[in-house]
Protein backbone atom coordinates (compact mmCIF):
# COMPACT_ATOMS: atom_id res chain seq x y z
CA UNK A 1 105.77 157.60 45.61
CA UNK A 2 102.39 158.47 46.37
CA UNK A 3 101.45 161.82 47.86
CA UNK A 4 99.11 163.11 50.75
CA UNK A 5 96.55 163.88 48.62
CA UNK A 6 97.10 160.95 47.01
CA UNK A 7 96.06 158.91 49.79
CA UNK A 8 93.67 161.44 50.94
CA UNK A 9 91.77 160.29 47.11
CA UNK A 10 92.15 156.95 47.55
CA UNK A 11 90.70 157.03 51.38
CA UNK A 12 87.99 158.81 49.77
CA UNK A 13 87.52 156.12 47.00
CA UNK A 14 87.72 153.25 49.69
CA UNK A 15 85.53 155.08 52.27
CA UNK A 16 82.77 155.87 48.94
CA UNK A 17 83.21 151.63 48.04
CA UNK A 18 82.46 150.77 51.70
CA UNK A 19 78.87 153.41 51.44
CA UNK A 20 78.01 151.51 48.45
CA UNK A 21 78.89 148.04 49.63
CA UNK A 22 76.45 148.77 52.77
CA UNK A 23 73.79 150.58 50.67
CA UNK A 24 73.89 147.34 48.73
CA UNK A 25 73.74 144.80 51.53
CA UNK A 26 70.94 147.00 53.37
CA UNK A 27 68.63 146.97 49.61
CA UNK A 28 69.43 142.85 49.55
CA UNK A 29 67.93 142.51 53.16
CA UNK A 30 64.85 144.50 52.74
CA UNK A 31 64.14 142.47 50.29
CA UNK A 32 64.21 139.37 51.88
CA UNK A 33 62.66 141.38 54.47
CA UNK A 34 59.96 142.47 52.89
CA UNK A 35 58.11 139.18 52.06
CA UNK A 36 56.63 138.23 54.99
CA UNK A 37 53.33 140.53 55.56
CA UNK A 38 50.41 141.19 54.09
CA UNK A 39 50.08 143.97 51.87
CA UNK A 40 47.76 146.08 53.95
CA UNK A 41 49.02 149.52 54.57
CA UNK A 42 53.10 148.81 54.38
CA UNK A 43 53.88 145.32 53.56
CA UNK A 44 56.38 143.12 54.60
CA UNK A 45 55.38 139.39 53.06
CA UNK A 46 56.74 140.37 49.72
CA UNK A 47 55.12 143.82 47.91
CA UNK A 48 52.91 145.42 50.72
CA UNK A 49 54.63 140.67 52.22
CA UNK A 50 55.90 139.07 53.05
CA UNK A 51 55.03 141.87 55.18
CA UNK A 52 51.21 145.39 54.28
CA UNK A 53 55.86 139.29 52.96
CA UNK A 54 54.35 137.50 55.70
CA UNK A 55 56.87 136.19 55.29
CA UNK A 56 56.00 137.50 55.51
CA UNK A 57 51.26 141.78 49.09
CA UNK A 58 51.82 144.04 46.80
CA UNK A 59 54.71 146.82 46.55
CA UNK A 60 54.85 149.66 48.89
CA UNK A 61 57.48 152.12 48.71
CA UNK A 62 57.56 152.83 52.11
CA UNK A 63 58.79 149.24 52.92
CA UNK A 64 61.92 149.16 51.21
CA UNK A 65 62.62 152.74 52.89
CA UNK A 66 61.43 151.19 56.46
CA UNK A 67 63.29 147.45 55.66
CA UNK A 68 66.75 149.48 55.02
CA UNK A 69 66.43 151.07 58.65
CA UNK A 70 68.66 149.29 61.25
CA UNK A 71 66.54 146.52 62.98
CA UNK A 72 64.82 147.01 65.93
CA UNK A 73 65.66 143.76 68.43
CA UNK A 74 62.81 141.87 70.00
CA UNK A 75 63.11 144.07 73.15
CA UNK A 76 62.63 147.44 71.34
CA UNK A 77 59.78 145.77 69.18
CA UNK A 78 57.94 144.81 72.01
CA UNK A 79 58.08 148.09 73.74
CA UNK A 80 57.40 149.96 70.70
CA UNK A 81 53.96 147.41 70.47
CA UNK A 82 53.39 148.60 74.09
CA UNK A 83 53.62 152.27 73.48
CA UNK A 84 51.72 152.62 70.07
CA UNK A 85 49.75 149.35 69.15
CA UNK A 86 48.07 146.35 71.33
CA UNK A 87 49.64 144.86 74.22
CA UNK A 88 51.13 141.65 74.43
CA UNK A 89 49.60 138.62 76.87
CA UNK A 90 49.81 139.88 80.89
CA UNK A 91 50.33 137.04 82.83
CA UNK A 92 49.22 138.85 85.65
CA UNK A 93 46.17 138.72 84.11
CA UNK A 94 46.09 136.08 82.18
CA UNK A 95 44.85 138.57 79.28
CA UNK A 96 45.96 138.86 75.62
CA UNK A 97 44.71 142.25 73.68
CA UNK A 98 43.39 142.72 70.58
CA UNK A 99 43.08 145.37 68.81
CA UNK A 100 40.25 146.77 65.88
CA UNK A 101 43.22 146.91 62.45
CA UNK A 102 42.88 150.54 61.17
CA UNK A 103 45.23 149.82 58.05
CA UNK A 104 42.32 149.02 55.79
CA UNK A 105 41.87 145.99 53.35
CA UNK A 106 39.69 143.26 52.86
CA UNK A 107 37.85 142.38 55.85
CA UNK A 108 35.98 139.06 56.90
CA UNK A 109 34.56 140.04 60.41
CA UNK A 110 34.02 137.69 62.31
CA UNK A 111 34.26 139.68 65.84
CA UNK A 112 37.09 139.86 68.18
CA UNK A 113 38.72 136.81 69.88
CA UNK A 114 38.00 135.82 74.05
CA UNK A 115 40.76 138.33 75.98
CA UNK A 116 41.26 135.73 78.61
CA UNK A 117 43.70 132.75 77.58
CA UNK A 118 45.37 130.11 79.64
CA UNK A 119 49.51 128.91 78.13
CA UNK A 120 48.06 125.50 79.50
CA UNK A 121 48.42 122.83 77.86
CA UNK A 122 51.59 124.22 76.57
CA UNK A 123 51.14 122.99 73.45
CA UNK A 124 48.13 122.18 71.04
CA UNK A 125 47.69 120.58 67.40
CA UNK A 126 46.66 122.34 65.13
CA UNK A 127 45.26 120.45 61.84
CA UNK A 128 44.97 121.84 58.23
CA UNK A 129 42.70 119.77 56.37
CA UNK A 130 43.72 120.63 52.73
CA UNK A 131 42.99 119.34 48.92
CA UNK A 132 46.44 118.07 48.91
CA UNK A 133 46.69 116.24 52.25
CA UNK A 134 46.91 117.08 55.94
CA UNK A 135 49.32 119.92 57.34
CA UNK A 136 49.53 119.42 61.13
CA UNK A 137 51.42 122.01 63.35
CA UNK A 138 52.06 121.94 67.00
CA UNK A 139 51.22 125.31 68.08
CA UNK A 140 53.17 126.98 70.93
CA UNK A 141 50.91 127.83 73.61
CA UNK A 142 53.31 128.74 76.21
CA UNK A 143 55.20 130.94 74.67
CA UNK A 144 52.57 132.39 72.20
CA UNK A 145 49.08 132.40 73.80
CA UNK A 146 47.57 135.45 72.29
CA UNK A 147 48.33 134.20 68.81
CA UNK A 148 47.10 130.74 69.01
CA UNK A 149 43.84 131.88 71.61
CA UNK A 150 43.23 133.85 67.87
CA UNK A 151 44.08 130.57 65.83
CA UNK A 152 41.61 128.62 67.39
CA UNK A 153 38.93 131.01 67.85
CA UNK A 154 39.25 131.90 63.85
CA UNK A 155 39.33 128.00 63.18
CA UNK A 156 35.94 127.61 65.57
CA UNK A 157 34.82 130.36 62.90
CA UNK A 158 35.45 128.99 59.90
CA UNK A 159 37.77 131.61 58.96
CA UNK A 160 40.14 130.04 57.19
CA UNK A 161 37.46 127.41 55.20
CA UNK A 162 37.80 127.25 51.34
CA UNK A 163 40.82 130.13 51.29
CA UNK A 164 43.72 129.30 49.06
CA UNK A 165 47.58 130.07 50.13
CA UNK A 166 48.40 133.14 47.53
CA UNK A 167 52.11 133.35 47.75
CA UNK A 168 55.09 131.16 46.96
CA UNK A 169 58.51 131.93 48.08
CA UNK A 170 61.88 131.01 45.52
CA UNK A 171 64.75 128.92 46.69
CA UNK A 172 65.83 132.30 48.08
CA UNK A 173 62.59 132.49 50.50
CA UNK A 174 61.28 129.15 50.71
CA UNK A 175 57.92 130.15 52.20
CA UNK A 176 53.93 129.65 51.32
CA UNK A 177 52.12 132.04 52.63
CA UNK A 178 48.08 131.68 53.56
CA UNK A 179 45.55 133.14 55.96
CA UNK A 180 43.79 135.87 53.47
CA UNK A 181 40.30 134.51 52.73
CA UNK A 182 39.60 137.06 50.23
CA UNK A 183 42.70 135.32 48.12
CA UNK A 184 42.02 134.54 44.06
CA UNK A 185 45.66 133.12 44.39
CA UNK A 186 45.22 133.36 40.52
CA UNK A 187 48.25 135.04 39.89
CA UNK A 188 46.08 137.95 38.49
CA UNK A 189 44.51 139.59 40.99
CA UNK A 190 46.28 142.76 42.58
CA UNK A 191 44.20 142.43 46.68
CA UNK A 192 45.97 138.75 47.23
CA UNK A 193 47.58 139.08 50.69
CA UNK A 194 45.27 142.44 51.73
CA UNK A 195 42.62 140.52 53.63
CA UNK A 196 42.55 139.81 57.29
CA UNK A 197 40.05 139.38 60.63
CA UNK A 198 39.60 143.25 61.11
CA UNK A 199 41.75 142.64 64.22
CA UNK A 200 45.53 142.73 64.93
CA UNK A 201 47.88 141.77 67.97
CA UNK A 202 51.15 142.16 69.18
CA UNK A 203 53.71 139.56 68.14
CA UNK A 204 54.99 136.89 70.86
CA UNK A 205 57.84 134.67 70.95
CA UNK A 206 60.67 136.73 69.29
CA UNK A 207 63.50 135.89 71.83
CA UNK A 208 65.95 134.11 69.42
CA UNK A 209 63.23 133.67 66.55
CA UNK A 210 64.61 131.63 63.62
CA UNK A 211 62.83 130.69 60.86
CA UNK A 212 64.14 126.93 59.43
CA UNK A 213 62.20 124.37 57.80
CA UNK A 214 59.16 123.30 59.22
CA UNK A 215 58.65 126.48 61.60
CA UNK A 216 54.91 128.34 60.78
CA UNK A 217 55.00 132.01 61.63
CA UNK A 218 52.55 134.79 61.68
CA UNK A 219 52.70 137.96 58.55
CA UNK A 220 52.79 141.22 59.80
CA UNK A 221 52.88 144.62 58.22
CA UNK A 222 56.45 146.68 59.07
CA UNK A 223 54.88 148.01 61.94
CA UNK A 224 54.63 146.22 65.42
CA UNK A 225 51.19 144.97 66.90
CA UNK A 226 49.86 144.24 63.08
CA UNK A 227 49.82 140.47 63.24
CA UNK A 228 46.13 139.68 62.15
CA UNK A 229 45.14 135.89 60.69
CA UNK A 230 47.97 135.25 57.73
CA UNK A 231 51.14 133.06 58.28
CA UNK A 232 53.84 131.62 56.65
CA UNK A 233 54.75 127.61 56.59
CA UNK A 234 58.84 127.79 56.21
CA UNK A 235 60.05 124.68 53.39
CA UNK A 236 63.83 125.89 53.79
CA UNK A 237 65.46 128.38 56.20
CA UNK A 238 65.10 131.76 56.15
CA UNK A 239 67.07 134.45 57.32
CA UNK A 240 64.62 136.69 58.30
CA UNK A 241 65.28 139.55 61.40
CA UNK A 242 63.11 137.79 64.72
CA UNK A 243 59.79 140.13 64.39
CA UNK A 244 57.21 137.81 63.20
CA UNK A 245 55.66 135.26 65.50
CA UNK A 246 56.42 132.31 65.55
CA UNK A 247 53.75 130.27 66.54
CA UNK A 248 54.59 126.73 65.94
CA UNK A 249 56.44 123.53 64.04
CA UNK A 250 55.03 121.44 61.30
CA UNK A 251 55.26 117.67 62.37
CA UNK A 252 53.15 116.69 59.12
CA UNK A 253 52.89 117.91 55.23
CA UNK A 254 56.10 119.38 54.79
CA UNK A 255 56.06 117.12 51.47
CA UNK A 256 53.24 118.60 50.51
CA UNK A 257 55.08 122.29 50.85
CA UNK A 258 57.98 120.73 48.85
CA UNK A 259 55.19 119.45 46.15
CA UNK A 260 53.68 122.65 46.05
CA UNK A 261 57.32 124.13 45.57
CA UNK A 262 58.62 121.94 43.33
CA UNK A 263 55.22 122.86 40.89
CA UNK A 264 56.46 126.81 41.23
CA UNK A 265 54.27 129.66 40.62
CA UNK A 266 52.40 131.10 38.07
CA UNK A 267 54.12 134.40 37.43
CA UNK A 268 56.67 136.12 39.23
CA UNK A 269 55.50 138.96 40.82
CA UNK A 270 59.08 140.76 40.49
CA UNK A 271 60.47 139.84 43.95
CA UNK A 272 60.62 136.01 43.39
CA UNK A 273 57.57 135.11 45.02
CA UNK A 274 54.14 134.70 43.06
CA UNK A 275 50.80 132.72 43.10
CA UNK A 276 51.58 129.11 43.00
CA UNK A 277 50.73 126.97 40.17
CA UNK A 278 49.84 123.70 42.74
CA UNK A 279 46.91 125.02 44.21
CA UNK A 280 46.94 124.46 48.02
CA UNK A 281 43.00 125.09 49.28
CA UNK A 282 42.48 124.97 53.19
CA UNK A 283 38.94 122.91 53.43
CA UNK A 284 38.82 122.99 57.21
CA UNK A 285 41.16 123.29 60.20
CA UNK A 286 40.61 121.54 63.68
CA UNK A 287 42.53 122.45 66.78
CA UNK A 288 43.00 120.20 69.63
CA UNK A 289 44.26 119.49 73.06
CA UNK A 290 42.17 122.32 74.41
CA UNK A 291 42.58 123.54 78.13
């Protein structure tokens, strides 16, 4: 018959397994967590990603550390974006704000979006011409005006002309990942996923954000208000926390995603993600049914 301290070790031993269990589950998320964001200052798109993974870079230790935290829901993001970084769209004012990005990296200026945006029409096309086909997306206007106000103006820039998407996603994060026009996307160089606009925003749209096949959603850093000009195009589901933007649905090339899946990538970078063999080269991108 077992005695009180008996029990008293084996609560101990059950209460220890339960730590560990946790401790394990928590590591497993913020690693799916981290690989949407670039890799400027902490990432999130995978190793400064998905997030500085991203989807959301390169490794940061600081991510893993931030990525175990408890998430913050859409609500507390959004106020922590309006107490520390730039605000998200007024409709009051019809305004969106962006903000000059003081994480560093790899900067193409190109100057700062318009501030004044109309959500009509609610929604607009967006068109990727690429080397392996077109990529169309129906961006969100309504819900996420800020983000594709900066879409368009960076497309009426050329911003996004001759980059190459740098990261692939496994089975485990089905996700390319484009937007840095300072990407080799040669699966050698270590500043893949650090370039950007020299402007962030604050994310939009996170009320009940999932992220299933055919959604495209904006990288971020860890911290709110860092969205800048790299996204993710989803090929499976992912079960990312709701703090990236997203910004719109693929209606067209989602077999070109699966080609440039199936092909895989060129070396792992550690985290299941690397540069992908399939080259996939935006030549131009168009943007209609403007207001």
């Amino acid at each position: 018959m077992a005695t009180g301290k008996d029990r008293q070790k084996q609560l101990a031993r059950e209460h220890f397994e339960r730590q560990r269990q946790r401790r394990v589950e928590r590591e497993q998320k913020a690693k799916r967590t981290a690989i949407i964001g670039s890799t400027v200052g902490v990432v999130i798109v995978v190793g400064g990603i998905v997030a500085a993974v991203a989807l959301l870079g390169g490794n940061d230790p600081g991510t893993e550390a931030a990525a175990a935290s408890p998430s913050a829901t859409p609500a507390e993001t959004a106020a922590a974006t309006a107490a520390t970084g730039p605000k998200p769209y007024d409709p009051a004012t019809g305004t969106c704000d962006y903000a000059k990005d003081t994480a560093g990296g790899q900067v193409e200026d190109v100057g700062m979006p318009p501030t004044k945006v109309k959500t009509e029409p609610a929604t607009k096309t967006m068109t990727f011409e690429t080397n392996q086909g077109d990529i169309v997306v129906e961006l969100n206007n309504a819900k996420a005006p800020c983000t594709t106000n900066s879409l368009e103006f960076l497309a009426k820039k050329n911003f996004y002309d001759g980059s190459k998407c740098h990261r692939l996603g496994s089975a485990q994060f089905p996700m390319l990942q484009c937007g840095d026009p300072t990407a080799k996307a040669d699966g050698k160089s270590q500043t893949d996923g650090s370039g950007g606009p020299g402007y962030v925003m604050a994310e939009e749209n996170l009320t009940g954000a999932q992220y299933k096949r055919g959604v495209m959603a904006m990288a971020k850093t860890q911290a709110p208000g860092s969205t800048g000009s790299q996204f993710f195009l989803v090929f499976g589901d992912i079960g990312l926390t709701p703090d990236y933007t997203p910004v719109g649905t693929i209606t067209k090339g989602l077999d070109i995603l699966d080609k440039v899946n199936k092909a895989g990538v060129i070396a792992d970078m550690g985290d299941g993600t690397g540069a992908p063999k399939q080259t996939l080269e935006i030549k131009d991108v168009t943007i209609a049914g403007k207001s």
